[in-house]
N, C-alpha and C. Protein backbone atom coordinates (compact mmCIF):
# COMPACT_ATOMS: atom_id res chain seq x y z
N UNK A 1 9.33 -4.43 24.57
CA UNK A 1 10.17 -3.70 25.48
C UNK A 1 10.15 -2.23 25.10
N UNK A 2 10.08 -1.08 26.22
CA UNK A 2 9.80 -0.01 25.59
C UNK A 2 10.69 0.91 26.17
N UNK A 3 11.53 1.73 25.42
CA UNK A 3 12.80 2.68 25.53
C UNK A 3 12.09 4.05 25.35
N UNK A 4 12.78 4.45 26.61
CA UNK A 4 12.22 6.01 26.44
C UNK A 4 13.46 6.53 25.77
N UNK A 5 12.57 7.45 24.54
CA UNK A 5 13.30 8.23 24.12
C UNK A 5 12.55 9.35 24.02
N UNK A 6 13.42 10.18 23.86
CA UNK A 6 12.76 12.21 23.56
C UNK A 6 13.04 12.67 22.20
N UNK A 7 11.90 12.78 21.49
CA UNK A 7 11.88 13.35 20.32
C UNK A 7 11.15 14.77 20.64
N UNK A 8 11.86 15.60 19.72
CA UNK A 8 11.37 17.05 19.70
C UNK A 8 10.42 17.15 18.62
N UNK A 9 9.05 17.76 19.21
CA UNK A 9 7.87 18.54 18.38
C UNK A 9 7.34 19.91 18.64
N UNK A 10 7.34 20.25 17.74
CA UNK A 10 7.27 21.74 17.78
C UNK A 10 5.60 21.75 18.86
N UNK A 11 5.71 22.99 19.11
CA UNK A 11 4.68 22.83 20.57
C UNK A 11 3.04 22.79 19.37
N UNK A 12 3.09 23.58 18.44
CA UNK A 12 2.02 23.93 17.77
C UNK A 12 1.24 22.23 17.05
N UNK A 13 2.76 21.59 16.75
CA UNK A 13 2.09 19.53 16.90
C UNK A 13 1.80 19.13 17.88
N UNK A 14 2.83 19.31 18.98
CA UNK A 14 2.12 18.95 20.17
C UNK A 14 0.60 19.27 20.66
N UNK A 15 0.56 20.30 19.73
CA UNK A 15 -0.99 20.82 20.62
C UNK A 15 -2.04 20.09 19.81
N UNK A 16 -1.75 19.92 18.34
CA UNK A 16 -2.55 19.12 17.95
C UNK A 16 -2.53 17.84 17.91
N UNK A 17 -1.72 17.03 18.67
CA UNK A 17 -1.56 15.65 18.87
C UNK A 17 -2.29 15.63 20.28
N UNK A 18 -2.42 16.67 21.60
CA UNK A 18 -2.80 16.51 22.75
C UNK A 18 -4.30 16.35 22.68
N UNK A 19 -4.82 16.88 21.72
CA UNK A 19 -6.58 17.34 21.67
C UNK A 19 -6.78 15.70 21.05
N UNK A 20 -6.92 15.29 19.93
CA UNK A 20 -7.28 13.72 20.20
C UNK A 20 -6.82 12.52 20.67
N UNK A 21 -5.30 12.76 21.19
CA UNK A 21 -5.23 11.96 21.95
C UNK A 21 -5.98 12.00 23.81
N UNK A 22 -6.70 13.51 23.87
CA UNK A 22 -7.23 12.83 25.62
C UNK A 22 -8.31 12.76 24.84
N UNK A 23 -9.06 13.18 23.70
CA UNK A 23 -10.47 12.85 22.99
C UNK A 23 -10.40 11.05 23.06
N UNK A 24 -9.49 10.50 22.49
CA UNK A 24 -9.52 8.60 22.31
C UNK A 24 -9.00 8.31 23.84
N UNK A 25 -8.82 9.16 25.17
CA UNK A 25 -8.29 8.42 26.09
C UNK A 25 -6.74 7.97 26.23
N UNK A 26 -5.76 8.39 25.17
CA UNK A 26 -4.83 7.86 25.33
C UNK A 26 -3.76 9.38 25.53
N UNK A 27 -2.46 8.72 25.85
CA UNK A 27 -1.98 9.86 25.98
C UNK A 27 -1.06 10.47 24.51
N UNK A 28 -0.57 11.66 24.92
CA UNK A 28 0.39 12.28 23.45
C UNK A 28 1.02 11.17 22.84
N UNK A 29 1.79 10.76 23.80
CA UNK A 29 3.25 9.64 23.83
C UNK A 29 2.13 8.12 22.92
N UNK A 30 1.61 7.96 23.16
CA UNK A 30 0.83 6.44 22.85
C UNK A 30 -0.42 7.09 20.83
N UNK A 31 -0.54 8.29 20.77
CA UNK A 31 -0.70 8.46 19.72
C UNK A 31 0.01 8.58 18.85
N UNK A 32 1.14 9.37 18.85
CA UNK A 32 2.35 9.67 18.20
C UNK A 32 3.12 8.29 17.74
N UNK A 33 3.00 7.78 18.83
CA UNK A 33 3.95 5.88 18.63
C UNK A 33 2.68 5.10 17.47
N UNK A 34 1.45 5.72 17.98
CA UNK A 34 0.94 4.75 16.74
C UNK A 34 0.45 5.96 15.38
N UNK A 35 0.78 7.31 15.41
CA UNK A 35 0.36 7.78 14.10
C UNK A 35 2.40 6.69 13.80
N UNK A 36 3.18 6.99 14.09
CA UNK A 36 4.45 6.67 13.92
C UNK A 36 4.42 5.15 13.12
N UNK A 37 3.55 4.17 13.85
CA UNK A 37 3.61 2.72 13.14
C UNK A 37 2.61 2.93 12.18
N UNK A 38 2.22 3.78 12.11
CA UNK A 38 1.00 3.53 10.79
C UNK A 38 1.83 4.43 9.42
N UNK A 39 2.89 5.48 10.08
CA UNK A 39 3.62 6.09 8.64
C UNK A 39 4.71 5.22 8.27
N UNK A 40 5.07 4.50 9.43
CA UNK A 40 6.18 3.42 8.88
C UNK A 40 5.53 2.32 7.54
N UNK A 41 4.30 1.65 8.39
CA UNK A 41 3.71 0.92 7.24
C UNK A 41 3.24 1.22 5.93
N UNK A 42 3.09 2.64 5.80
CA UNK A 42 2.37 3.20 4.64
C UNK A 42 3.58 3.24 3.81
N UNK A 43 4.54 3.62 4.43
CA UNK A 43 5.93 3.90 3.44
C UNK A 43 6.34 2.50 2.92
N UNK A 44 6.21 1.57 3.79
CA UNK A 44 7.00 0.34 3.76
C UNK A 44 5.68 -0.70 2.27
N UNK A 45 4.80 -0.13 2.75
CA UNK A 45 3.73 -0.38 1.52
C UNK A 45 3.93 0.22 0.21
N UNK A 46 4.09 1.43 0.28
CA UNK A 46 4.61 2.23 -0.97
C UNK A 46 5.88 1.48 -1.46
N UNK A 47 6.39 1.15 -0.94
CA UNK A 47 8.01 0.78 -1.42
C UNK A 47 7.42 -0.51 -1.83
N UNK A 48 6.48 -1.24 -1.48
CA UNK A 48 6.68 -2.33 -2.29
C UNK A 48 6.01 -2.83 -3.20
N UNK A 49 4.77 -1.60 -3.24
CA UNK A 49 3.99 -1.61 -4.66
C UNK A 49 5.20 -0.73 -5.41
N UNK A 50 6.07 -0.14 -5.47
CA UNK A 50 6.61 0.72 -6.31
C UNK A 50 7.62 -0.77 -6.99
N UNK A 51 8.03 -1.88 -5.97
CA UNK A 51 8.96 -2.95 -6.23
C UNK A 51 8.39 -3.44 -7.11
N UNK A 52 6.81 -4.10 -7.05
CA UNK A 52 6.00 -4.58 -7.73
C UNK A 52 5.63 -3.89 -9.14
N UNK A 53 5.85 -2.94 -9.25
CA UNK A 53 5.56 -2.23 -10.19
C UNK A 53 6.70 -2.35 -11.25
N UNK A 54 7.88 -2.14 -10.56
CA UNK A 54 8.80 -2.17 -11.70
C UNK A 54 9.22 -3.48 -11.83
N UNK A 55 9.02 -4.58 -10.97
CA UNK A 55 8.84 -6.31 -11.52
C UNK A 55 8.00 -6.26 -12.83
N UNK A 56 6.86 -5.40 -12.28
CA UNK A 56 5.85 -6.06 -13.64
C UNK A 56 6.09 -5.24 -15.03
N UNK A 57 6.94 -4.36 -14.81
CA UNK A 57 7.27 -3.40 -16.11
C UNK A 57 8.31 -4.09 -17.09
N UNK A 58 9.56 -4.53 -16.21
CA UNK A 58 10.37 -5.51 -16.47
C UNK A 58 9.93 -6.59 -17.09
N UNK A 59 8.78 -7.58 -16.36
CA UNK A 59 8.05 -8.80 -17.19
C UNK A 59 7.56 -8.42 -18.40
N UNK A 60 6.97 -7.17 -18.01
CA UNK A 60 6.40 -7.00 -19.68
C UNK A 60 6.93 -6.60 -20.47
N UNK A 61 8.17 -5.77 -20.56
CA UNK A 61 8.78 -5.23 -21.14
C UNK A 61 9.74 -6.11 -22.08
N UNK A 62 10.32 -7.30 -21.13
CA UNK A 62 10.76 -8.36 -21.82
C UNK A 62 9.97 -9.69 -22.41
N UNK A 63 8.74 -9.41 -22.32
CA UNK A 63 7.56 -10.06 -23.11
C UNK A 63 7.19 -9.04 -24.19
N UNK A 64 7.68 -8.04 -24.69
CA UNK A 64 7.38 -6.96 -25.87
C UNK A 64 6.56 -6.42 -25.62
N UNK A 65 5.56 -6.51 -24.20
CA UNK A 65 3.88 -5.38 -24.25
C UNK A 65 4.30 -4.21 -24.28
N UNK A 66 3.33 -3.58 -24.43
CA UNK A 66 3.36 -1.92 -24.74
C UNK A 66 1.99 -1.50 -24.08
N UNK A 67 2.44 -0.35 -23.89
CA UNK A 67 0.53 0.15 -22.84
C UNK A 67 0.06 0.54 -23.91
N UNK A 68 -0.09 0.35 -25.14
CA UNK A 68 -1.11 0.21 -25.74
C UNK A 68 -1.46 -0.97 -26.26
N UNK A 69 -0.70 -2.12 -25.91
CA UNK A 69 -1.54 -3.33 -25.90
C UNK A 69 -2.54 -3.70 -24.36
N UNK A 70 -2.50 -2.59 -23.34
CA UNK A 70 -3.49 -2.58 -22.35
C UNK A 70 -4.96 -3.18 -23.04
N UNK A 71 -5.62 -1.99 -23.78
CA UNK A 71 -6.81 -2.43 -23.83
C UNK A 71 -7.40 -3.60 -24.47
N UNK A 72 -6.43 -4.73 -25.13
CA UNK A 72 -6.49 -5.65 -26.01
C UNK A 72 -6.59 -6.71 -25.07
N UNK A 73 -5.32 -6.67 -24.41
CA UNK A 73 -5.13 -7.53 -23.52
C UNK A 73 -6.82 -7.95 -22.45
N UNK A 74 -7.13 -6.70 -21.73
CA UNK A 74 -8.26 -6.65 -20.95
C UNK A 74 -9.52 -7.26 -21.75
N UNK A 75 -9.82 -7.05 -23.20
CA UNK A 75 -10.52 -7.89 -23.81
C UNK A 75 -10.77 -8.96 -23.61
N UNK A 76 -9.55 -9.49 -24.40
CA UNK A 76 -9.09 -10.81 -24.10
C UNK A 76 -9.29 -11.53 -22.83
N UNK A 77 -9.25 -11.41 -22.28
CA UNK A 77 -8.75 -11.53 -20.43
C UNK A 77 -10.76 -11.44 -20.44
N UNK A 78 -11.10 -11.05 -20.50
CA UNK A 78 -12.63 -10.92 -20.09
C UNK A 78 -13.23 -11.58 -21.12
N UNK A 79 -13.10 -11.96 -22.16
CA UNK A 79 -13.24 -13.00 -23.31
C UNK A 79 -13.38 -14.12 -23.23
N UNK A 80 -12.36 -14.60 -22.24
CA UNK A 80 -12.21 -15.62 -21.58
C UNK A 80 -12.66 -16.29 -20.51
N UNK A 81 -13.34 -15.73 -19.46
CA UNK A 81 -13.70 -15.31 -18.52
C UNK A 81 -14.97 -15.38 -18.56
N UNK A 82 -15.76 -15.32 -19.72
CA UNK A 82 -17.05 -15.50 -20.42
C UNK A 82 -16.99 -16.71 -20.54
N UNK A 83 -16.13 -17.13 -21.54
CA UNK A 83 -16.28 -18.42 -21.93
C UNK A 83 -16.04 -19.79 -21.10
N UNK A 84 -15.22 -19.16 -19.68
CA UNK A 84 -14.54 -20.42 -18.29
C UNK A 84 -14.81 -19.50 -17.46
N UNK A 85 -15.75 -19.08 -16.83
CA UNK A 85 -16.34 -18.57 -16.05
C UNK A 85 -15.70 -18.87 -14.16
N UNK A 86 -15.72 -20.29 -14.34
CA UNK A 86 -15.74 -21.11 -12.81
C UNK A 86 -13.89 -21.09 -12.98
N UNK A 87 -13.19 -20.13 -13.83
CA UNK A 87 -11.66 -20.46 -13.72
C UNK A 87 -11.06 -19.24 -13.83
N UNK A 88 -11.87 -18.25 -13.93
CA UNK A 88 -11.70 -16.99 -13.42
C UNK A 88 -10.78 -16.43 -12.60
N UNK A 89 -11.00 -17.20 -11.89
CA UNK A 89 -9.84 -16.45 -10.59
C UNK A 89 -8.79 -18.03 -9.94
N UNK A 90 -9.03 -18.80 -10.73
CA UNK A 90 -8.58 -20.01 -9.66
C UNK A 90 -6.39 -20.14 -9.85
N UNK A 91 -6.19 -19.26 -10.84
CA UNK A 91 -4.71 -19.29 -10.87
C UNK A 91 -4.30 -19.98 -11.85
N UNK A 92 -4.78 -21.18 -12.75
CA UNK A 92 -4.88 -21.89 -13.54
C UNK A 92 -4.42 -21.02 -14.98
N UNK A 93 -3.61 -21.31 -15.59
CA UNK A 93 -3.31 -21.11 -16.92
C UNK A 93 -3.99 -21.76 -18.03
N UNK A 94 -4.12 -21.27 -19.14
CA UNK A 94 -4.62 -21.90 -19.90
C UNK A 94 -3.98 -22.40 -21.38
């Protein structure tokens, strides 16, 4: 369902939103709505690698790692990986 609303852009965006939107065929109004859903998603992505991030800081943090047990760890982890090759990626603990 689609609600008109009026948002104000300075004419100097407008002018550069008008040149590729008649370049792709579409109009101002129909680029803007989708540069608009593509900054929503990027943000909404950021926010949840940033969530993810501090989950996994938390896990490790209360598992004692330290970023300088990074490069040990990655050893290890590829050490393994050598040795169970076909279990690599399957989710399986060991």
């Amino acid at each position: 369902m689609q609600t008109d609303t009026n948002i104000a852009l300075a004419e100097e965006v407008l002018d550069r939103v008008r040149v590729p939107a008649q370049a792709e065929g579409k109009t101002a109004d129909e680029l803007v709505e989708e540069a608009a859903l593509k900054l929503v998603a990027a943000r909404e992505m950021v926010t949840e690698l940033r969530s993810f991030v501090a989950r996994n800081r938390a896990r490790n943090q209360a598992a004692g790692l330290k970023e300088s047990d990074v490069p040990r760890l990655i050893a290890e982890s590829r050490a393994e990986r050598r040795r169970c090759p076909h279990d690599s990626f399957s989710g399986d603990s060991h």
